[in-house]
Protein backbone atom coordinates (compact mmCIF):
# COMPACT_ATOMS: atom_id res chain seq x y z
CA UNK A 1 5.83 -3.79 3.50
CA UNK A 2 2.01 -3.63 3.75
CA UNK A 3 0.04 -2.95 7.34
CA UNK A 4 -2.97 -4.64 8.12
CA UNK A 5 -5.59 -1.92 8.23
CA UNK A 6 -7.82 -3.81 10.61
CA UNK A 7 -7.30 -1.21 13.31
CA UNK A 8 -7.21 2.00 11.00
CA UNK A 9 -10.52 3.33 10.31
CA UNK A 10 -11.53 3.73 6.72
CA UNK A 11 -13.90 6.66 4.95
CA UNK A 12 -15.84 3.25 3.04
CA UNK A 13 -19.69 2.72 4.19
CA UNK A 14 -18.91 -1.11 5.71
CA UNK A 15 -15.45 -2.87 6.71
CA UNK A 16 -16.75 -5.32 4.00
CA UNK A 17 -15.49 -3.03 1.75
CA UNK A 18 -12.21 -1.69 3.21
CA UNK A 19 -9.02 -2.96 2.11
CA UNK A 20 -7.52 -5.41 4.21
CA UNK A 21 -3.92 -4.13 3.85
CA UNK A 22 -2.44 -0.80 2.68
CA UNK A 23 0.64 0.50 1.66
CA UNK A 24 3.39 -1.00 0.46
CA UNK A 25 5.11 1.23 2.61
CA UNK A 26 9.43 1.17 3.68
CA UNK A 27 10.52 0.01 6.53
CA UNK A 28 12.81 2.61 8.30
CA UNK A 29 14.61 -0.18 10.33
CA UNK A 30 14.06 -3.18 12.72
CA UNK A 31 13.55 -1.91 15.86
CA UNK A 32 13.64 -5.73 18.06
CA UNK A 33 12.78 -9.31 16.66
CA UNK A 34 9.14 -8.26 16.59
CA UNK A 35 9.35 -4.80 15.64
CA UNK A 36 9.49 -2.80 12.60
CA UNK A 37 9.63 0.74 11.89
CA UNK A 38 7.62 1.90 9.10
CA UNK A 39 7.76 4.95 7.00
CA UNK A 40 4.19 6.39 6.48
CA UNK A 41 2.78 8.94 4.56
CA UNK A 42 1.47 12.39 5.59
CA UNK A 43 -2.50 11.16 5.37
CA UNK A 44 -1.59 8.69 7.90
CA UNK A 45 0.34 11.05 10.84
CA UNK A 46 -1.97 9.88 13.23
CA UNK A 47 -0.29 6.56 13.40
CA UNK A 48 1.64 5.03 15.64
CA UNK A 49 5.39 4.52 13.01
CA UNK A 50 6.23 0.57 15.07
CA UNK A 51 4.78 -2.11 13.73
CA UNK A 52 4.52 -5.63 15.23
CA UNK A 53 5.75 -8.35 12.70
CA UNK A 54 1.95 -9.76 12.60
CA UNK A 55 0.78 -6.45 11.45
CA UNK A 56 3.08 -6.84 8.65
CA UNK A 57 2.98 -8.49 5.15
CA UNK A 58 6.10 -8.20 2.49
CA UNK A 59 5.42 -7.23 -0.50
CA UNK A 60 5.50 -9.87 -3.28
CA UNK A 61 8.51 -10.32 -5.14
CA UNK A 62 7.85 -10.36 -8.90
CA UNK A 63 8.11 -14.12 -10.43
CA UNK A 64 8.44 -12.84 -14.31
CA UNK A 65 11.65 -12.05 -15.22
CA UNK A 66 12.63 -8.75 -17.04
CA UNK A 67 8.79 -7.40 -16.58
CA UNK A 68 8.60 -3.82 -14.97
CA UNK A 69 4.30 -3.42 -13.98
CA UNK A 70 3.92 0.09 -15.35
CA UNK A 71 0.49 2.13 -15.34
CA UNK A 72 -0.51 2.73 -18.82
CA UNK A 73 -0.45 6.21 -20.27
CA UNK A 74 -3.72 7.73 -21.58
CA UNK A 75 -4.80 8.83 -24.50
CA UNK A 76 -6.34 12.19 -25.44
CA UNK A 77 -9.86 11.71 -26.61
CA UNK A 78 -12.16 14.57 -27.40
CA UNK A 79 -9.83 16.47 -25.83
CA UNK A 80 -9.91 14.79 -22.31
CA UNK A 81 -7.18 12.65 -21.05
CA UNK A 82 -8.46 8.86 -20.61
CA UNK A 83 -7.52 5.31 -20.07
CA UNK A 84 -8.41 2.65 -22.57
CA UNK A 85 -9.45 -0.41 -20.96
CA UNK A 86 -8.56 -4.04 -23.01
């Protein structure tokens, strides 16, 4: 699941710029009809774990079949690791 970051504050100069959602993150368990229990990371201990279901977004189920989205690997170039962009 992804969280709305409206409410978290951000280290970017404007809100313009902040993302609107972060994560995806697990959900621990349902806590009520409404309610969610998230699983956050360490950088985020300040947060409150429940979620209310319109703070919430699912993550998007992948429509190709067979296709795993992997990062590409670099290369070594001049002796420095780096991405080549297509």
């Amino acid at each position: 699941m992804f969280i709305l970051a409206r409410f978290i504050k951000s280290t970017r100069p404007t809100k313009k710029l902040s993302e609107k959602y972060l994560g995806p993150f697990k959900v621990i368990r349902k806590l009520d009809t409404h309610l969610y229990l998230i699983k956050l990371p360490n950088y985020l201990h300040a947060i409150y774990l429940v979620f209310h279901i319109l703070q919430i977004e699912p993550v998007p189920l992948n429509n190709i079949p067979n296709y795993i989205n992997s990062s590409p690997s670099p290369i070594k170039i001049n002796g420095n690791l780096e991405f080549e962009i297509v």
